[in-house]
C-alpha atoms as a PDB file:
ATOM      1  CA  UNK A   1     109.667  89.568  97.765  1.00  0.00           C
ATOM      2  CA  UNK A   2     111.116  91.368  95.171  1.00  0.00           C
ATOM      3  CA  UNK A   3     109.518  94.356  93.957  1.00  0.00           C
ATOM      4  CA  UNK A   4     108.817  94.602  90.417  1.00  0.00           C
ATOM      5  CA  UNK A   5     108.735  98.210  89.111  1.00  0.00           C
ATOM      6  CA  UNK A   6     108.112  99.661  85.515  1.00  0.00           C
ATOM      7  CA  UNK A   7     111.250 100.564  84.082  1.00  0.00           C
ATOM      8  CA  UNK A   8     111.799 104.656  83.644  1.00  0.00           C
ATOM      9  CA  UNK A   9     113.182 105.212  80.446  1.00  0.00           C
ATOM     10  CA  UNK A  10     115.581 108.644  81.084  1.00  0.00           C
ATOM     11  CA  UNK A  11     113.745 110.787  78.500  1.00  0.00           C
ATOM     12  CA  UNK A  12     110.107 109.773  79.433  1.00  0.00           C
ATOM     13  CA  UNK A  13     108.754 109.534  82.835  1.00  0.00           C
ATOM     14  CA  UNK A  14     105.477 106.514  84.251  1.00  0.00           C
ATOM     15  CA  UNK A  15     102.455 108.225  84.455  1.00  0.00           C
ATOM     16  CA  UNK A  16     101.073 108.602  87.502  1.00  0.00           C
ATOM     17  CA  UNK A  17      98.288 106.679  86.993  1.00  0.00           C
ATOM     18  CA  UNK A  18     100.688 104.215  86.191  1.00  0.00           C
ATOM     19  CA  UNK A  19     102.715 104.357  88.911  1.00  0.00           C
ATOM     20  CA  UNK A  20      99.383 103.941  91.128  1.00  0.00           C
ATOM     21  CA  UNK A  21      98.629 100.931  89.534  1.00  0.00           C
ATOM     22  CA  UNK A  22     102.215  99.579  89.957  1.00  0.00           C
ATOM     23  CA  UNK A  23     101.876 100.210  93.443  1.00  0.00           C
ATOM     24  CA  UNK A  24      98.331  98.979  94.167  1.00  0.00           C
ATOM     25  CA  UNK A  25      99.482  95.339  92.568  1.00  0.00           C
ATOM     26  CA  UNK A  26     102.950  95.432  94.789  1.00  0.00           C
ATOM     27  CA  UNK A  27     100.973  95.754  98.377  1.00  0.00           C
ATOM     28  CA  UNK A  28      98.111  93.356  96.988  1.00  0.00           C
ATOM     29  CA  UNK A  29     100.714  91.156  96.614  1.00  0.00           C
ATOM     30  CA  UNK A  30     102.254  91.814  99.698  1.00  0.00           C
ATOM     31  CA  UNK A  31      99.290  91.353 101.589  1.00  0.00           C
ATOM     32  CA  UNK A  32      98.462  88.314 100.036  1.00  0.00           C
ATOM     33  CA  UNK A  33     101.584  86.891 101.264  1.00  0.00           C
ATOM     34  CA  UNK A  34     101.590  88.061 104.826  1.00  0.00           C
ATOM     35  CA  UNK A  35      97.724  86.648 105.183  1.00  0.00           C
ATOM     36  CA  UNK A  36      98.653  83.205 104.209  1.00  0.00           C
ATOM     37  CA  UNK A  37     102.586  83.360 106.301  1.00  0.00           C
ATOM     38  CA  UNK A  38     102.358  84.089 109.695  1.00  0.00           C
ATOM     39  CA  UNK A  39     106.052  84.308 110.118  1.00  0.00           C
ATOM     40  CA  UNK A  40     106.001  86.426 106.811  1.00  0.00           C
ATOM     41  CA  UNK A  41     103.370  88.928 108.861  1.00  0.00           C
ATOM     42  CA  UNK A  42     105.450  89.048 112.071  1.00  0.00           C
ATOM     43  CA  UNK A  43     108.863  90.360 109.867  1.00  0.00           C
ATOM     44  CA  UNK A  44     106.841  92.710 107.684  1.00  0.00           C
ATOM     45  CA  UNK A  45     105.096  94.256 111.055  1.00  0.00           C
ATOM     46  CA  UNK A  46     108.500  94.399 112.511  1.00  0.00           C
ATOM     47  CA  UNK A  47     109.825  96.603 109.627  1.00  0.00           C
ATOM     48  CA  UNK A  48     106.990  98.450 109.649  1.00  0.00           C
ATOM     49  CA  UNK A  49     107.869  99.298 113.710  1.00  0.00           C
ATOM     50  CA  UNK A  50     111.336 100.174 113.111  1.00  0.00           C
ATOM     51  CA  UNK A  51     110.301 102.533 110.384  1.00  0.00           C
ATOM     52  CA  UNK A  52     107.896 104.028 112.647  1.00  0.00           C
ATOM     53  CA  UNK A  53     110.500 104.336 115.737  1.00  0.00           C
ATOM     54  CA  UNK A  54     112.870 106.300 113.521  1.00  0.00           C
ATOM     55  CA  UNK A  55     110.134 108.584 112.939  1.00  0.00           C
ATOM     56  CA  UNK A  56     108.333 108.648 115.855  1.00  0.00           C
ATOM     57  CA  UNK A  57     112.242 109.850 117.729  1.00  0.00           C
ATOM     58  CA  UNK A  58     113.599 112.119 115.445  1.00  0.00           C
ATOM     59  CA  UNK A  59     113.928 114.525 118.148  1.00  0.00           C
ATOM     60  CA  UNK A  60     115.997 112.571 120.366  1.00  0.00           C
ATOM     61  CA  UNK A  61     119.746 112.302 120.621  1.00  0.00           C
ATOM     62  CA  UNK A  62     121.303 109.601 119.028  1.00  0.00           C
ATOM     63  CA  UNK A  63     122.353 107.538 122.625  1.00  0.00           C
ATOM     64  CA  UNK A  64     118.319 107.881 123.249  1.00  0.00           C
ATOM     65  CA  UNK A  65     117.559 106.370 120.117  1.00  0.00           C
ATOM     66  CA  UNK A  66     119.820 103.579 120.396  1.00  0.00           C
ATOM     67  CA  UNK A  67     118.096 102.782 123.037  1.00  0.00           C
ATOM     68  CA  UNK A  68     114.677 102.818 121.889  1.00  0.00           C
ATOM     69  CA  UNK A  69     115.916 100.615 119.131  1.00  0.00           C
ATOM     70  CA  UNK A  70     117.402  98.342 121.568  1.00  0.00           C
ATOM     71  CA  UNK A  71     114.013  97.820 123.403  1.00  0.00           C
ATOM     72  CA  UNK A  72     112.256  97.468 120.283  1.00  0.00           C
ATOM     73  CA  UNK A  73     114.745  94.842 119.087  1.00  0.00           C
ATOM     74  CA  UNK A  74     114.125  93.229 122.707  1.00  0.00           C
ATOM     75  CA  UNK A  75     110.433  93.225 122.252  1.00  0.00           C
ATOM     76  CA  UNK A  76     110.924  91.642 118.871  1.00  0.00           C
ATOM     77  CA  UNK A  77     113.152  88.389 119.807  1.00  0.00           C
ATOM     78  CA  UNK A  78     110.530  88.051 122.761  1.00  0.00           C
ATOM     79  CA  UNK A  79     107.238  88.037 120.697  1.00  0.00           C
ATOM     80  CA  UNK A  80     109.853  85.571 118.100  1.00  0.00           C
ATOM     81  CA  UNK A  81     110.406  83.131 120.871  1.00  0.00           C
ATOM     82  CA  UNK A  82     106.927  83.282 122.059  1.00  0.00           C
ATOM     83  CA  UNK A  83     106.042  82.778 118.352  1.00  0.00           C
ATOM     84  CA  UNK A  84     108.199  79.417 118.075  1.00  0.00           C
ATOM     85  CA  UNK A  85     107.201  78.360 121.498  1.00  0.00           C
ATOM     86  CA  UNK A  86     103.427  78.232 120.323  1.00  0.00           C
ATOM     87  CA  UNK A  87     104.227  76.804 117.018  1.00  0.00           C
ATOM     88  CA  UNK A  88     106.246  73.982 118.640  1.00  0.00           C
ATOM     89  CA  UNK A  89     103.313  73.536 121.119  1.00  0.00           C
ATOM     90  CA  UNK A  90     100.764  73.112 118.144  1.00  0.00           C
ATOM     91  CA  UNK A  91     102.604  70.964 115.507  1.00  0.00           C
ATOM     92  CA  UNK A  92     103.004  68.448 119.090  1.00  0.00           C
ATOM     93  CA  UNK A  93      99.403  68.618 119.805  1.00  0.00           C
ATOM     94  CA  UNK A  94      97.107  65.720 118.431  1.00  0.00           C
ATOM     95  CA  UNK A  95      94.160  67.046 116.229  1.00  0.00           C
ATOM     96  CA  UNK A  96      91.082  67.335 117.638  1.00  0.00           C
ATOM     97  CA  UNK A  97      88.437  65.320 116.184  1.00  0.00           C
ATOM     98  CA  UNK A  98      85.918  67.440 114.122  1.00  0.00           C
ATOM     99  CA  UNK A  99      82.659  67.219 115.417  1.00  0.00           C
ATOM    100  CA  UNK A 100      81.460  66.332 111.869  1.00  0.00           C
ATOM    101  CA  UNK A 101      83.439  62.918 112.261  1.00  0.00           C
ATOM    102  CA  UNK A 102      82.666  61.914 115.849  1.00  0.00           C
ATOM    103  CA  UNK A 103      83.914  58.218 116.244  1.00  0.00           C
ATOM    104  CA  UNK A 104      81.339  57.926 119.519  1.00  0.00           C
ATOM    105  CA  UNK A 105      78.398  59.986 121.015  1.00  0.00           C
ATOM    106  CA  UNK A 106      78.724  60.888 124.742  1.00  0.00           C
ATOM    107  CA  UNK A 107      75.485  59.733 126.660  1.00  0.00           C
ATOM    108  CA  UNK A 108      76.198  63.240 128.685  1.00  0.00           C
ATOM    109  CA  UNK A 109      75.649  65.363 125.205  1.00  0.00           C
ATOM    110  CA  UNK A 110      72.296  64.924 123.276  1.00  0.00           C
ATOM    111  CA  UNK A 111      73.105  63.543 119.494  1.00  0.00           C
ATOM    112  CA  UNK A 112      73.586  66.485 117.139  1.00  0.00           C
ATOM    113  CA  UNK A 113      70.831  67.113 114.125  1.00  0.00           C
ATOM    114  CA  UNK A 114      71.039  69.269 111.209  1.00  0.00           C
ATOM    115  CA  UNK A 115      67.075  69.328 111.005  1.00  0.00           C
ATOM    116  CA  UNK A 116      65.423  72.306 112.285  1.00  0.00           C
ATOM    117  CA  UNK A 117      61.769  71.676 113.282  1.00  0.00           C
ATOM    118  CA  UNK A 118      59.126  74.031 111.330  1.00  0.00           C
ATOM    119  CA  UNK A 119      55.886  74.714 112.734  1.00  0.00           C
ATOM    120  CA  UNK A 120      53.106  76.027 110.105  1.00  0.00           C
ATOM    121  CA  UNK A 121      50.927  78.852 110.912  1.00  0.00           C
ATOM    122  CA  UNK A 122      47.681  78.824 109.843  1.00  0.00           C
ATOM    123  CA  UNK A 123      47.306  82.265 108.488  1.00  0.00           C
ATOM    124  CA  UNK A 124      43.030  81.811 106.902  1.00  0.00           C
ATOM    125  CA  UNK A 125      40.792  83.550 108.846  1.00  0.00           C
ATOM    126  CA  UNK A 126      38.410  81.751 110.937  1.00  0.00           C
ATOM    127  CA  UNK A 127      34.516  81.889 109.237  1.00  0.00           C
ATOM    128  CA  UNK A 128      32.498  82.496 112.051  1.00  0.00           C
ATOM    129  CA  UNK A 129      29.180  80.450 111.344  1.00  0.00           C
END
């Protein structure tokens, strides 16, 4: 997804505000994706790990932060294969019927009804004659 930014002209600078709104639009948008893409979701939390690793081990030599980036990177193709795996696993699976459009009715189940019974309550008081 390509980000779409206002353009800064060099003598005038975006208004905050601006900028803010700019912003709010670009993760909305973002978001929007990832919901509706699972594999979109996976890469973008992936990114969003390796940003945090760098962070989280800026105190550590470089050798120890190769090799935190080498487990992450481990973890990653793992959860990917997993990922594929499961999505092979599902697009071979037959649909299940929906119980909306049963083709028979079990004689072990009782037939479904949408009709909910509704007792009345007499709420008069009794005349006491």
């Amino acid at each position: 997804m390509k980000p779409e930014f206002p353009a800064i002209d060099q003598d005038k600078t975006v208004s905050p505000h601006a900028q803010e709104v700019e912003f709010a639009l670009i993760l909305s948008r973002m978001i929007n994706t990832v919901k509706e893409d699972p594999v979109q979701l996976r890469l973008s939390i992936y990114e969003f790990a390796r940003a945090r690793l760098q962070i989280d081990t800026s105190w550590a030599d470089e050798a120890e932060r190769e090799r935190f980036s080498a487990a992450l990177e481990t973890a990653i193709q793992g959860v990917e294969q997993f990922s594929a795996r499961r999505d092979e696993k599902e697009r071979l699976q037959p649909p299940t019927p929906s119980p909306q459009i049963a083709l028979g009715v079990s004689a072990a189940e009782p037939p479904a009804t949408s009709m909910v019974t509704i007792h009345q309550v007499n709420s008069a008081p009794k005349s006491v004659v």
